[in-house]
N, C-alpha and C. Protein backbone atom coordinates (compact mmCIF):
# COMPACT_ATOMS: atom_id res chain seq x y z
N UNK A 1 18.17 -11.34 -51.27
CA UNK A 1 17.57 -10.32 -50.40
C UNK A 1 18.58 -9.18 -50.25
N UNK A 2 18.16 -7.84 -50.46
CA UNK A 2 19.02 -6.92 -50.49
C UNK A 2 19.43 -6.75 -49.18
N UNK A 3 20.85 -6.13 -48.38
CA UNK A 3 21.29 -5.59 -47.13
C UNK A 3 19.96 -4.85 -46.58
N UNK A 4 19.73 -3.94 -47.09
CA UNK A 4 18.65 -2.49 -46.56
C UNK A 4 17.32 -3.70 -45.84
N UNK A 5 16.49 -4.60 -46.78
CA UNK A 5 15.88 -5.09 -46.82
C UNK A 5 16.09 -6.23 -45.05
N UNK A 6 17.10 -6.66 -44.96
CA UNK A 6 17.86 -7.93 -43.77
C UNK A 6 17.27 -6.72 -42.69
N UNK A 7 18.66 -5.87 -42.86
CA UNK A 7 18.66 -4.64 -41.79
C UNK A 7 17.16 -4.29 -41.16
N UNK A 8 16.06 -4.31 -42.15
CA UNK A 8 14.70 -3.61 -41.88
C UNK A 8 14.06 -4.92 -41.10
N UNK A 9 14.17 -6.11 -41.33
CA UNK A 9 13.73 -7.12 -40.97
C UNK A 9 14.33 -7.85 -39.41
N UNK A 10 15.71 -7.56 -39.15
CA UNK A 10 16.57 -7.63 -38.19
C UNK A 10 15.95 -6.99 -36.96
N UNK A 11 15.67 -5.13 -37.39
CA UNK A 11 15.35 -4.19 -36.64
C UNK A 11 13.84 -4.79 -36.22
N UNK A 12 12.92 -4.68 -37.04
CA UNK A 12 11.58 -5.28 -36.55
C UNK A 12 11.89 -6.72 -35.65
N UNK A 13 12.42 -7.15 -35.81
CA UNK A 13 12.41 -8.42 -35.39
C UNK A 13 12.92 -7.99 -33.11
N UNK A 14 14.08 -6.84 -33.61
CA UNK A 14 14.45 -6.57 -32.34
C UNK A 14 13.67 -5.84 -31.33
N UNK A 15 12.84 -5.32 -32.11
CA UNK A 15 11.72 -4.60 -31.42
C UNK A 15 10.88 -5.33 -31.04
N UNK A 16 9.99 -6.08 -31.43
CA UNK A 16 9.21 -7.45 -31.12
C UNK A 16 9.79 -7.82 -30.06
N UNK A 17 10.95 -8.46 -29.97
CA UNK A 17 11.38 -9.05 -28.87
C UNK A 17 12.36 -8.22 -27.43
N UNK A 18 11.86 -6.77 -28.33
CA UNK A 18 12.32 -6.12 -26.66
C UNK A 18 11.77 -6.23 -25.61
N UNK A 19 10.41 -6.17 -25.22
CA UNK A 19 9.62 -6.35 -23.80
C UNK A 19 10.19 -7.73 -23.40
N UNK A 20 10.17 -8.69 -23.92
CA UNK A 20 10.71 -9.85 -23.40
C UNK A 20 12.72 -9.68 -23.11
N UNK A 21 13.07 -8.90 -23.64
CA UNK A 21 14.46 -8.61 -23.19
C UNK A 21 14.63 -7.89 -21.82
N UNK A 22 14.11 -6.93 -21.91
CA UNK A 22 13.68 -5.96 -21.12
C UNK A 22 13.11 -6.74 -20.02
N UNK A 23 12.53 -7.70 -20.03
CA UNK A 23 11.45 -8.70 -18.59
C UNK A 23 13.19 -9.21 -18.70
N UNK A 24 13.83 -9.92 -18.97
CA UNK A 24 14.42 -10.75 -18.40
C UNK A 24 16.03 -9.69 -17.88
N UNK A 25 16.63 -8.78 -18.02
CA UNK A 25 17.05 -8.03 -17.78
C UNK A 25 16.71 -7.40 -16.75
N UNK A 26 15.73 -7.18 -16.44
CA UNK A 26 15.32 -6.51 -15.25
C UNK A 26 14.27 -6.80 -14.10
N UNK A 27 14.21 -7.89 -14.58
CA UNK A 27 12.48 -9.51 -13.74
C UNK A 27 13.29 -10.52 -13.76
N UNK A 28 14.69 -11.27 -14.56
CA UNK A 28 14.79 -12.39 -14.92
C UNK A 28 15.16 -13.19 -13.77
N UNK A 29 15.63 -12.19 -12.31
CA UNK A 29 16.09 -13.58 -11.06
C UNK A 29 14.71 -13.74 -10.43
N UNK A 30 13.49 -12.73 -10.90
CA UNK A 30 12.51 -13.12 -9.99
C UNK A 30 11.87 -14.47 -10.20
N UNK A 31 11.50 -15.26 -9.15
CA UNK A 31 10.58 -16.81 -9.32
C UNK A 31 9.65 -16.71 -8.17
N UNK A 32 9.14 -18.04 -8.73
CA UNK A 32 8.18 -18.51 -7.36
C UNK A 32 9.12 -18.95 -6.13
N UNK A 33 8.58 -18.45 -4.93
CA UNK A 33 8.67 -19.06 -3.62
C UNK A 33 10.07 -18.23 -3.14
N UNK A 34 10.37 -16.82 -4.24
CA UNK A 34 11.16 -15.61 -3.73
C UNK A 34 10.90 -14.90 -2.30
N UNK A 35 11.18 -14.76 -1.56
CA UNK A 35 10.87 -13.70 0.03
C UNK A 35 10.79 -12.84 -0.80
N UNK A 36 10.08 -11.60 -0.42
CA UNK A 36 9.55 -9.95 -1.39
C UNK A 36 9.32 -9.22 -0.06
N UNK A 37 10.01 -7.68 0.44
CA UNK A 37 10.29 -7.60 1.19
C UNK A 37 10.10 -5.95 1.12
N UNK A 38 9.78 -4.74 1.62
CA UNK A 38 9.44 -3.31 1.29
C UNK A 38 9.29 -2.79 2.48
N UNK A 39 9.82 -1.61 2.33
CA UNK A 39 9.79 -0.61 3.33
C UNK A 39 9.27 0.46 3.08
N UNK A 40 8.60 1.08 3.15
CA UNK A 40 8.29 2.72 2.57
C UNK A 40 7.39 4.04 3.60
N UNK A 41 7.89 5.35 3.37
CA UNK A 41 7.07 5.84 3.95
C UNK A 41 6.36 7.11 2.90
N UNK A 42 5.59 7.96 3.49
CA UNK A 42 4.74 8.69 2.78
C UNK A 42 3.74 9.70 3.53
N UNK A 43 3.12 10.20 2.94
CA UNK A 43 1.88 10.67 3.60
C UNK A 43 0.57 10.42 2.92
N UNK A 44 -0.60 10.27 3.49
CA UNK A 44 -1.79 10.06 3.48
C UNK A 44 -3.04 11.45 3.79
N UNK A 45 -3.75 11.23 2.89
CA UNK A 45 -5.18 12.15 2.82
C UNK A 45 -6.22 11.16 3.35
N UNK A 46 -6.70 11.46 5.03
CA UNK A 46 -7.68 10.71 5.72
C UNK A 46 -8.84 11.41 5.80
N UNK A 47 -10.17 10.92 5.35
CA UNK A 47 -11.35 11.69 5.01
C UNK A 47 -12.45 10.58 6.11
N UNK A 48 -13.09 11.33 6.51
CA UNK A 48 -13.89 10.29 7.50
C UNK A 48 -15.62 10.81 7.20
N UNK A 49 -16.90 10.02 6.76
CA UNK A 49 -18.17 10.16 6.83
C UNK A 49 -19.07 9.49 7.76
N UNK A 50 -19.91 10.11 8.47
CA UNK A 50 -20.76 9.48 9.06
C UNK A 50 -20.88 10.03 10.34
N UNK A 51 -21.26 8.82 11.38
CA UNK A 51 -20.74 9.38 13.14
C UNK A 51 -20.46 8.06 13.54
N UNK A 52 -19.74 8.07 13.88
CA UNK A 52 -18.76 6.71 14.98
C UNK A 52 -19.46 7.01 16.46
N UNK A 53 -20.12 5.51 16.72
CA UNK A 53 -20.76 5.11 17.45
C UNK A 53 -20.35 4.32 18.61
N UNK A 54 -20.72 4.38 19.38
CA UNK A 54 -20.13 3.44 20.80
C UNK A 54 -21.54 2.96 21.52
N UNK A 55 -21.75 1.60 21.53
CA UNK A 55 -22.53 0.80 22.35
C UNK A 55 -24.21 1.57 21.76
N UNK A 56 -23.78 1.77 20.50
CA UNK A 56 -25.13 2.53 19.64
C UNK A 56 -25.78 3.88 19.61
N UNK A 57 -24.93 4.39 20.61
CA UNK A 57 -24.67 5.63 21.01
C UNK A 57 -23.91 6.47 19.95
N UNK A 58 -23.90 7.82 20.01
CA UNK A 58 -22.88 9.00 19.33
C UNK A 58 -21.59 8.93 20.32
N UNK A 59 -20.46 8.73 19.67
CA UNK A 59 -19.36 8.70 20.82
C UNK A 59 -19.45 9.64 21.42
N UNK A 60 -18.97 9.64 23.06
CA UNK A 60 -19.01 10.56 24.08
C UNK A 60 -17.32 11.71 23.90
N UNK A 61 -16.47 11.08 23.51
CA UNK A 61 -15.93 12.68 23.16
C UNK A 61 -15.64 13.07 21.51
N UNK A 62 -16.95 12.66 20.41
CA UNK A 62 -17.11 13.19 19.51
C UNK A 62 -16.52 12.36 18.73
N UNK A 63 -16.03 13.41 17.38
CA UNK A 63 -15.98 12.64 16.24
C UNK A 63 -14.40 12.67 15.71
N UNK A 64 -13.69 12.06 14.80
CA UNK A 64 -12.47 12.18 14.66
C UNK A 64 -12.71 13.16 13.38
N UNK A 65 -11.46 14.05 13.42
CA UNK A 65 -10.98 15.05 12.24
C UNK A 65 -11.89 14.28 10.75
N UNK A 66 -12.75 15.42 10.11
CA UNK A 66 -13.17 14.97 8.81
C UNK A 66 -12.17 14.79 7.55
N UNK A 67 -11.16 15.81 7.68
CA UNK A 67 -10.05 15.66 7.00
C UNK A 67 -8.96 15.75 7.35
N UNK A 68 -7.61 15.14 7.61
CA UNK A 68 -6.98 15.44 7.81
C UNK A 68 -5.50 14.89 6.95
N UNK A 69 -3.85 15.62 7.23
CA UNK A 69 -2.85 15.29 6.18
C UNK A 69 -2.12 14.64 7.38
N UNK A 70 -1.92 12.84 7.49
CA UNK A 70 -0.73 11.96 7.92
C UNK A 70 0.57 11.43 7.49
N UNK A 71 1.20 11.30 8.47
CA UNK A 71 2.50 10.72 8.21
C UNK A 71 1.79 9.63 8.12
N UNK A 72 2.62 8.55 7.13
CA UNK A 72 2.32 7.11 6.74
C UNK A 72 3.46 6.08 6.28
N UNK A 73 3.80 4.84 6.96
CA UNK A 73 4.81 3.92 6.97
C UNK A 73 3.93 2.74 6.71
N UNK A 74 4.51 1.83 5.97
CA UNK A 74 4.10 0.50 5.54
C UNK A 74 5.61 -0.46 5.30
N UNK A 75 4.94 -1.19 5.83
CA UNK A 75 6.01 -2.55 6.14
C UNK A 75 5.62 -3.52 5.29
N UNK A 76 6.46 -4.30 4.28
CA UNK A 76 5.55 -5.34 3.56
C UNK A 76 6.33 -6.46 3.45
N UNK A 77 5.96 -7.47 3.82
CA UNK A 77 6.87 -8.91 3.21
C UNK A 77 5.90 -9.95 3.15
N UNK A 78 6.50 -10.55 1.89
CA UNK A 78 5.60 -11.77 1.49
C UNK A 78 6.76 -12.59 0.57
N UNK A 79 5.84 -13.53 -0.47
CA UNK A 79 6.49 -14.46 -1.05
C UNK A 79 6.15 -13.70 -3.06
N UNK A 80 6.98 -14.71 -3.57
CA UNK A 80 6.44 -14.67 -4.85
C UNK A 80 5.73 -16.05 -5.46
N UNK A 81 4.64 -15.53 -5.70
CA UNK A 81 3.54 -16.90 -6.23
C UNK A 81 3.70 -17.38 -7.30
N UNK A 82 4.66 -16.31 -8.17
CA UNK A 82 5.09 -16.19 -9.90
C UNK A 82 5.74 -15.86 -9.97
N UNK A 83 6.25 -15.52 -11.49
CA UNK A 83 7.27 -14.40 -11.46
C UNK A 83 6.54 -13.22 -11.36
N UNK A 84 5.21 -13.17 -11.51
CA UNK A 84 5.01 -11.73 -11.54
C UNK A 84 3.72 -11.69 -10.75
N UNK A 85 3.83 -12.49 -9.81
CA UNK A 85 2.25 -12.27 -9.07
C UNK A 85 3.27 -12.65 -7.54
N UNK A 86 2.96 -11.67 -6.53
CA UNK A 86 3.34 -12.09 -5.38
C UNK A 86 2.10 -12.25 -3.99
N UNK A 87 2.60 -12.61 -3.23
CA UNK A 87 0.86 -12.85 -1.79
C UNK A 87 1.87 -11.43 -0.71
N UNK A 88 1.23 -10.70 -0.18
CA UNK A 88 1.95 -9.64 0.72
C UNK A 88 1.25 -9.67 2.12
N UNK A 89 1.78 -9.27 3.04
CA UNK A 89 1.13 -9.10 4.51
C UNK A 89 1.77 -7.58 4.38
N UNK A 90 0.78 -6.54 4.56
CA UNK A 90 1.56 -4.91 5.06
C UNK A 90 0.88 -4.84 6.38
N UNK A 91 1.89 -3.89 6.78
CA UNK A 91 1.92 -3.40 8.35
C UNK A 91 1.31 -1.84 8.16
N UNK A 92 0.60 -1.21 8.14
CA UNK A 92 0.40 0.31 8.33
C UNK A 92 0.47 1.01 9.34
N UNK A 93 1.09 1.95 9.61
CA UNK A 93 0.48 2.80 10.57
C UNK A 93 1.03 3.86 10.40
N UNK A 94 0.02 4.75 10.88
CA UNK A 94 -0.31 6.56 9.82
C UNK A 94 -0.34 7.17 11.49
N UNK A 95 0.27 8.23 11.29
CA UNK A 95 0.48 9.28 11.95
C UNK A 95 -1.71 9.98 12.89
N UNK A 96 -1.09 10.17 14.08
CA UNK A 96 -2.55 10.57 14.87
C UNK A 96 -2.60 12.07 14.70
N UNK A 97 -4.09 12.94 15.21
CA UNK A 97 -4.49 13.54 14.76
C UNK A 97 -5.33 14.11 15.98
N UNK A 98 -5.36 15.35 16.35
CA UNK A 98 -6.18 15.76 17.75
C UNK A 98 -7.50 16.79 17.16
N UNK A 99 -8.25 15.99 18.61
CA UNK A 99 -9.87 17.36 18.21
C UNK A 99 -9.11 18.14 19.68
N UNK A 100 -10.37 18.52 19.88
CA UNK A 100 -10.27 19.65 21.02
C UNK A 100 -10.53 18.43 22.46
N UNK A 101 -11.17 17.56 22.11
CA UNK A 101 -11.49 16.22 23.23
C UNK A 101 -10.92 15.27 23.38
N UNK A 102 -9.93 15.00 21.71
CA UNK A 102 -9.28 13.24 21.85
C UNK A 102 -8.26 13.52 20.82
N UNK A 103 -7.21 12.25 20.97
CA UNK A 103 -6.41 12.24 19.66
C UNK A 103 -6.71 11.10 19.44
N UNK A 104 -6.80 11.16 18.16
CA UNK A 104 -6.84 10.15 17.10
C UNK A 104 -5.99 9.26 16.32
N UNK A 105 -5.86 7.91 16.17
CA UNK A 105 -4.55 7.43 15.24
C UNK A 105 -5.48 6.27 14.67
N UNK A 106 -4.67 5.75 13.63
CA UNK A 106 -5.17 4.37 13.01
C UNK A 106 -3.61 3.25 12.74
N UNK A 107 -4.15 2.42 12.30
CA UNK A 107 -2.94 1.57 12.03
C UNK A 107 -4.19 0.07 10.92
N UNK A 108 -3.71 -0.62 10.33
CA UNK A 108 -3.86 -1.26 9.70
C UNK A 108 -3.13 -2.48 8.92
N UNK A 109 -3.82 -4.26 9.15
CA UNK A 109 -2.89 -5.20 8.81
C UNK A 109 -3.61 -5.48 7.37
N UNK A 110 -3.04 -5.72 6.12
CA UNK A 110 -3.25 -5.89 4.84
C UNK A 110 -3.41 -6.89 4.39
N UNK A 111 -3.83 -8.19 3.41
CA UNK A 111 -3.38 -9.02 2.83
C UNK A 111 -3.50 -9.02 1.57
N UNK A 112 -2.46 -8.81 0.95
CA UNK A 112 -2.33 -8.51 -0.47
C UNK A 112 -1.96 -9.18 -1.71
N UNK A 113 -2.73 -8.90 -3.14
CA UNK A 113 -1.98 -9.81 -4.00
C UNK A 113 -1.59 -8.73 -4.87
N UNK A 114 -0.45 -8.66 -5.50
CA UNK A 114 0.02 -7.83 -5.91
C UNK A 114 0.54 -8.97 -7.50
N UNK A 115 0.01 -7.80 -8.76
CA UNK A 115 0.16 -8.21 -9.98
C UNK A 115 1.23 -7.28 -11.14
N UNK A 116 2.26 -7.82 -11.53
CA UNK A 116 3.13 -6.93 -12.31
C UNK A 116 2.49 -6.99 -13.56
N UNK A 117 2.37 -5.86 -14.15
CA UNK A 117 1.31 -5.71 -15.42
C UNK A 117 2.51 -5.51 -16.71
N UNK A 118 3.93 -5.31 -16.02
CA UNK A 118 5.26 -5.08 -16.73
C UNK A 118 6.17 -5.25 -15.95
N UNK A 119 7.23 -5.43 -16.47
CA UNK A 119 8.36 -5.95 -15.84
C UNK A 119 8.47 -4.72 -14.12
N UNK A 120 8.49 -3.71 -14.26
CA UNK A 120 8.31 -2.79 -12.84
C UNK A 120 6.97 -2.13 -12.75
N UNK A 121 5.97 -2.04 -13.68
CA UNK A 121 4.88 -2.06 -13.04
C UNK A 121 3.75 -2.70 -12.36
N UNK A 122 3.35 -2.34 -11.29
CA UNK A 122 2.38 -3.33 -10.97
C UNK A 122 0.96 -2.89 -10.24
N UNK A 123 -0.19 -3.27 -9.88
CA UNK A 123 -1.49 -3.27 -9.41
C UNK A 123 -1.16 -4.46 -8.52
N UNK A 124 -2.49 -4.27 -7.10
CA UNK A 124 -2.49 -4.63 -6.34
C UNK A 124 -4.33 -4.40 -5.76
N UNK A 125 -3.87 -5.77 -4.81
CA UNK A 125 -5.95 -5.12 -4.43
C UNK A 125 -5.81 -6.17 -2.91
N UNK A 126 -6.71 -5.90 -2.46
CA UNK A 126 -6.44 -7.06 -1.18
C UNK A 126 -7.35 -6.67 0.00
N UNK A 127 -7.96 -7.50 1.02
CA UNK A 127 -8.37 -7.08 2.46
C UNK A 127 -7.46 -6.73 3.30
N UNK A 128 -8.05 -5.73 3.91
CA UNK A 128 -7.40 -5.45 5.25
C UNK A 128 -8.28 -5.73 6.76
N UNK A 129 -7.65 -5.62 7.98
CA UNK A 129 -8.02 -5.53 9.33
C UNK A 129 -7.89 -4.30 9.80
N UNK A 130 -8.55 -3.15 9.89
CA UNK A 130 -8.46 -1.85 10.31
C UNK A 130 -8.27 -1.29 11.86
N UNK A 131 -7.58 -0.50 12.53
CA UNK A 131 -7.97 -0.34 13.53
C UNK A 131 -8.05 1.02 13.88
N UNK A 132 -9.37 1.61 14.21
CA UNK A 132 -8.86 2.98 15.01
C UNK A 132 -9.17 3.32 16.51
N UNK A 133 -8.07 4.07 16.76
CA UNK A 133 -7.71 4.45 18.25
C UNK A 133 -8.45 5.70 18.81
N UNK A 134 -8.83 5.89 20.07
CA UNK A 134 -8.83 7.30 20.60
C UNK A 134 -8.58 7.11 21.87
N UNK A 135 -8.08 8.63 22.12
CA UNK A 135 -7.58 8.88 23.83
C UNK A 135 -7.76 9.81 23.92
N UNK A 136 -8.66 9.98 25.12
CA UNK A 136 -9.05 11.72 25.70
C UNK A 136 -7.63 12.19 25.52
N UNK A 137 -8.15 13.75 25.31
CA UNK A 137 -7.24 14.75 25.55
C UNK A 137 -6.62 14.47 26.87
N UNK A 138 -7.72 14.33 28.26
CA UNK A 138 -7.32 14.26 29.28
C UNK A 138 -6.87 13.50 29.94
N UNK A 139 -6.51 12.22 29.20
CA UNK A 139 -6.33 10.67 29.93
C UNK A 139 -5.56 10.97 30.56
N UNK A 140 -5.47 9.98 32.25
CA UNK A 140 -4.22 10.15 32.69
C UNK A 140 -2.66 9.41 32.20
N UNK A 141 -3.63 8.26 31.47
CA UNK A 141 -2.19 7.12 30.70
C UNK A 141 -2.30 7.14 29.42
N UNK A 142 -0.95 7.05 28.86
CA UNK A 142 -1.00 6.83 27.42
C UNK A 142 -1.78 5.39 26.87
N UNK A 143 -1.80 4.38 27.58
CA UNK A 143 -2.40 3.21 27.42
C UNK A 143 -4.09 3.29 27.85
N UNK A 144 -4.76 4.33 28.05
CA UNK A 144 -5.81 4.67 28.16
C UNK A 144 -6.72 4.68 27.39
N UNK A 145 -7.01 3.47 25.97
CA UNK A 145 -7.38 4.15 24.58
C UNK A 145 -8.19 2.91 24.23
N UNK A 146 -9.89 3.71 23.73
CA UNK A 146 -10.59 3.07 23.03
C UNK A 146 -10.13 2.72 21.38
N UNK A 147 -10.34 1.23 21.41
CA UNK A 147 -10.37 1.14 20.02
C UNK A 147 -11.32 0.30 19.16
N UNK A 148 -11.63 0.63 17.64
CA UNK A 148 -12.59 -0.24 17.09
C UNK A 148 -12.11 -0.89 16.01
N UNK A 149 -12.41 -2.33 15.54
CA UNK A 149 -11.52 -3.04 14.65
C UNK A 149 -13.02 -3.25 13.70
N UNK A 150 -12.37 -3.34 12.17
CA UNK A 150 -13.25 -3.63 11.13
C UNK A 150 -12.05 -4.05 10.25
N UNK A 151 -13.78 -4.95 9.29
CA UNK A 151 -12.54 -5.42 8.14
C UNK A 151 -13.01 -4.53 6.52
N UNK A 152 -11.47 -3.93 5.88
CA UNK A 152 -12.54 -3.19 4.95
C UNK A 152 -11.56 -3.48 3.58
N UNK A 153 -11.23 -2.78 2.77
CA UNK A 153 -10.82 -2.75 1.30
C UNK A 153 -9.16 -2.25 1.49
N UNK A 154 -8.97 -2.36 0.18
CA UNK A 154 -7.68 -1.64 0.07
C UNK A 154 -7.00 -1.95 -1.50
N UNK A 155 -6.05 -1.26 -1.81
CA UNK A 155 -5.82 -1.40 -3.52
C UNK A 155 -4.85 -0.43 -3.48
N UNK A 156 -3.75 -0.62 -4.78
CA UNK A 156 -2.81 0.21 -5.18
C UNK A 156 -2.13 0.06 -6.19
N UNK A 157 -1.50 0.83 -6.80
CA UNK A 157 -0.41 0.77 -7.82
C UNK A 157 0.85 0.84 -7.63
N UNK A 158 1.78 0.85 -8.16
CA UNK A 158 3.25 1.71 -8.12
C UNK A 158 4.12 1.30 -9.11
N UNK A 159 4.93 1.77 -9.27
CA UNK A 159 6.25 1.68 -10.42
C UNK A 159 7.79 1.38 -9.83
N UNK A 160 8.52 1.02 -10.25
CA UNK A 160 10.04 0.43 -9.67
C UNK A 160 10.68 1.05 -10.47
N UNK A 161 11.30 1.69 -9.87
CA UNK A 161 12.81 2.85 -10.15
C UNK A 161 14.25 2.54 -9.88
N UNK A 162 15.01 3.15 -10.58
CA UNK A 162 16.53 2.97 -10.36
C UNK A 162 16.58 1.79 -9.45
N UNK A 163 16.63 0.27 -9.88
CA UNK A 163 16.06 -1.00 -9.58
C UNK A 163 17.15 -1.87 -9.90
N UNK A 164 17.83 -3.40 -9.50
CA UNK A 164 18.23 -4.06 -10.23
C UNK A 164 17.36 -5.18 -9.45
N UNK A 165 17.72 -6.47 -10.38
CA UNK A 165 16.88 -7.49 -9.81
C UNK A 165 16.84 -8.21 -8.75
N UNK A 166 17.86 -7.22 -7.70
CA UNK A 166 17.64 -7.70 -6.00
C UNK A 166 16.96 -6.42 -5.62
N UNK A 167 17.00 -5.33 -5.68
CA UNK A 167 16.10 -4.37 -4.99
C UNK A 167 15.82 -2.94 -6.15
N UNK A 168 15.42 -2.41 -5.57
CA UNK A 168 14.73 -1.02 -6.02
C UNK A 168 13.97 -0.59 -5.75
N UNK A 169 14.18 1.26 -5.80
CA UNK A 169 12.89 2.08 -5.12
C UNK A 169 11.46 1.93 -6.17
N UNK A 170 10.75 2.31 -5.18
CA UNK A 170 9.28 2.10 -5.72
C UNK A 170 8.95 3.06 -5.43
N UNK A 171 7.90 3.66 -5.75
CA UNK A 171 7.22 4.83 -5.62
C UNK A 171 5.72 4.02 -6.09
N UNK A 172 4.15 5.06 -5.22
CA UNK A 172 3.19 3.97 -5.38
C UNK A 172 2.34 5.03 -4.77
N UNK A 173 0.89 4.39 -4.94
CA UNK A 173 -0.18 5.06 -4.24
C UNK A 173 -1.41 3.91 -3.52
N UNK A 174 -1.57 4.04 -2.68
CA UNK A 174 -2.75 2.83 -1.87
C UNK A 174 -3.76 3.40 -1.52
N UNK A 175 -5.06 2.84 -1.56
CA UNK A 175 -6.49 3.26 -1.24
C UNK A 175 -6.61 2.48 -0.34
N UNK A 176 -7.43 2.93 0.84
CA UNK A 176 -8.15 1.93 2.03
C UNK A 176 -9.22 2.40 2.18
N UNK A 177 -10.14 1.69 2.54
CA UNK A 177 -11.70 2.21 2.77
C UNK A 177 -12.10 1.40 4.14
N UNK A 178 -12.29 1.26 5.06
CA UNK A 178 -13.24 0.88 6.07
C UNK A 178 -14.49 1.23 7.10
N UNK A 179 -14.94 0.84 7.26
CA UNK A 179 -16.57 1.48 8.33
C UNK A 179 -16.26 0.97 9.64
N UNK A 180 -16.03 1.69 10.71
CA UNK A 180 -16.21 1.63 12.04
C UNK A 180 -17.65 1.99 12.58
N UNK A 181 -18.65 1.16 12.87
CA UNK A 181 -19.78 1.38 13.48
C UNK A 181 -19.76 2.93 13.20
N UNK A 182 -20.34 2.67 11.91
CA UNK A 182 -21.75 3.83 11.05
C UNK A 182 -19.82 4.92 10.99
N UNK A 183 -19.21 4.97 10.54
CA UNK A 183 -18.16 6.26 10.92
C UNK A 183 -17.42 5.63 9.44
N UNK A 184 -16.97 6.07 8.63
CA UNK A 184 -16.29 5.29 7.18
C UNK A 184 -15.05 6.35 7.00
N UNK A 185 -13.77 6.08 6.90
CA UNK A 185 -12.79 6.50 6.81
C UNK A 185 -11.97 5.82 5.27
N UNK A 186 -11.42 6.48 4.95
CA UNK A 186 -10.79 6.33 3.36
C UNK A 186 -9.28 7.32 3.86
N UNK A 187 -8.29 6.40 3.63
CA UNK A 187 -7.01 6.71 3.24
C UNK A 187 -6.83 6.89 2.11
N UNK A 188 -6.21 7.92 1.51
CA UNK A 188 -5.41 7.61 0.04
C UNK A 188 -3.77 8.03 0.00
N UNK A 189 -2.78 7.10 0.09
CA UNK A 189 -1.74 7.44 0.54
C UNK A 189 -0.69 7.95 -0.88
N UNK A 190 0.23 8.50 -0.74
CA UNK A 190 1.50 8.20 -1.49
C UNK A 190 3.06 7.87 -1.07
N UNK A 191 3.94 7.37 -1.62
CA UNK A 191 4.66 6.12 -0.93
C UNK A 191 5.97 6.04 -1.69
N UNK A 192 6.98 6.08 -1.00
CA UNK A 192 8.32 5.89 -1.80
C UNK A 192 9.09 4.98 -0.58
N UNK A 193 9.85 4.13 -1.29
CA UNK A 193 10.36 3.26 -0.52
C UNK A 193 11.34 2.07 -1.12
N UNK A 194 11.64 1.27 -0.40
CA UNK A 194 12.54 -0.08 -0.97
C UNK A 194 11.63 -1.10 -1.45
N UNK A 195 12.24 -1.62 -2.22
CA UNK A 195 11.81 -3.24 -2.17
C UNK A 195 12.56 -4.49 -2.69
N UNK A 196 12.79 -5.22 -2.31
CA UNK A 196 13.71 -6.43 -2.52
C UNK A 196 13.40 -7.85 -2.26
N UNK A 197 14.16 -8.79 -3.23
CA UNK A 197 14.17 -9.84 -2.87
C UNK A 197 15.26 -10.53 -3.22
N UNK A 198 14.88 -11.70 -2.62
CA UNK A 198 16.09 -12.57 -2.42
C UNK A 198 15.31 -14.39 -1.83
């Protein structure tokens, strides 16, 4: 077998087995029954359809902002189920929002399964517990505040950056969808943050 000929066969051979170099280089301490652990913040595009209802009624001080731009923080820790499939609990909560009658906020608990499709990329999909808030403009207490709980959707992507195999930033995007009596609100966030395990 000629040199040129080895060399050409060597090279193919190294290429083939780069993604699997590459997974273990940069995935190889991850396992099952790892803690998985994220912090991140961002902002969110909140779009709301319908009319939000109270006791079947049109709410009495109206409707929340149809569109509006939030601050957005998510808290996440869970386990790893795989090496590349983990179970997540996120914490949300997005920045409030005033009409001329009430301010508005939401917050939201997640349960997530999150799938690495490559060694730092990954998809995600999962239920959530939704909640949104209001408080007259005029309340006299800050603890003065209607709220309505539903259970609705949620999903995301993201990628892992300047990373080693205890932590690295992520960068990502999450969808939420839920219906509050007849009122349907959709988050679509974007997200930079930590994530680690150990």
């Amino acid at each position: 077998m000629s040199r040129r000929r080895l060399v050409t066969i060597v090279a193919l051979a190294g290429i083939a087995l780069l993604p699997d170099t590459v997974h273990a280089q940069s995935a190889g301490e991850r396992r099952a029954g790892q803690l998985v652990y994220a912090l991140s913040v961002g902002a969110a595009r909140r779009t709301t359809s319908g009319t939000l209802l109270e006791n079947g009624r049109p709410n009495t001080l109206g409707q929340p902002p149809v569109r509006a731009t939030i601050f957005d923080l998510n808290a996440d820790v869970g386990v790893m189920f795989a090496p590349r499939t983990a179970v997540l609990g996120t914490l949300n909560l997005s920045g409030s929002r005033d009409t001329s009658t009430a301010t508005w906020g939401s917050r939201g608990y997640h349960a997530l399964l999150r799938q690495w499709l490559a060694p730092r990329i990954w998809v995600e999909g999962g239920l959530s517990l939704s909640e949104l808030g209001q408080r007259a403009i005029d309340a006299g207490s800050k603890n003065d505040v209607t709220r309505w709980w539903t259970a609705g959707l949620i999903g995301g992507a993201g990628v892992e950056l300047l990373g080693t195999d205890a932590i690295a930033v992520q960068v990502f995007t999450r969808v939420s969808t839920a219906t509050f009596d007849g009122l349907r609100q959709t988050n679509i966030s974007l997200q930079v943050g930590l994530i680690g395990w150990r």
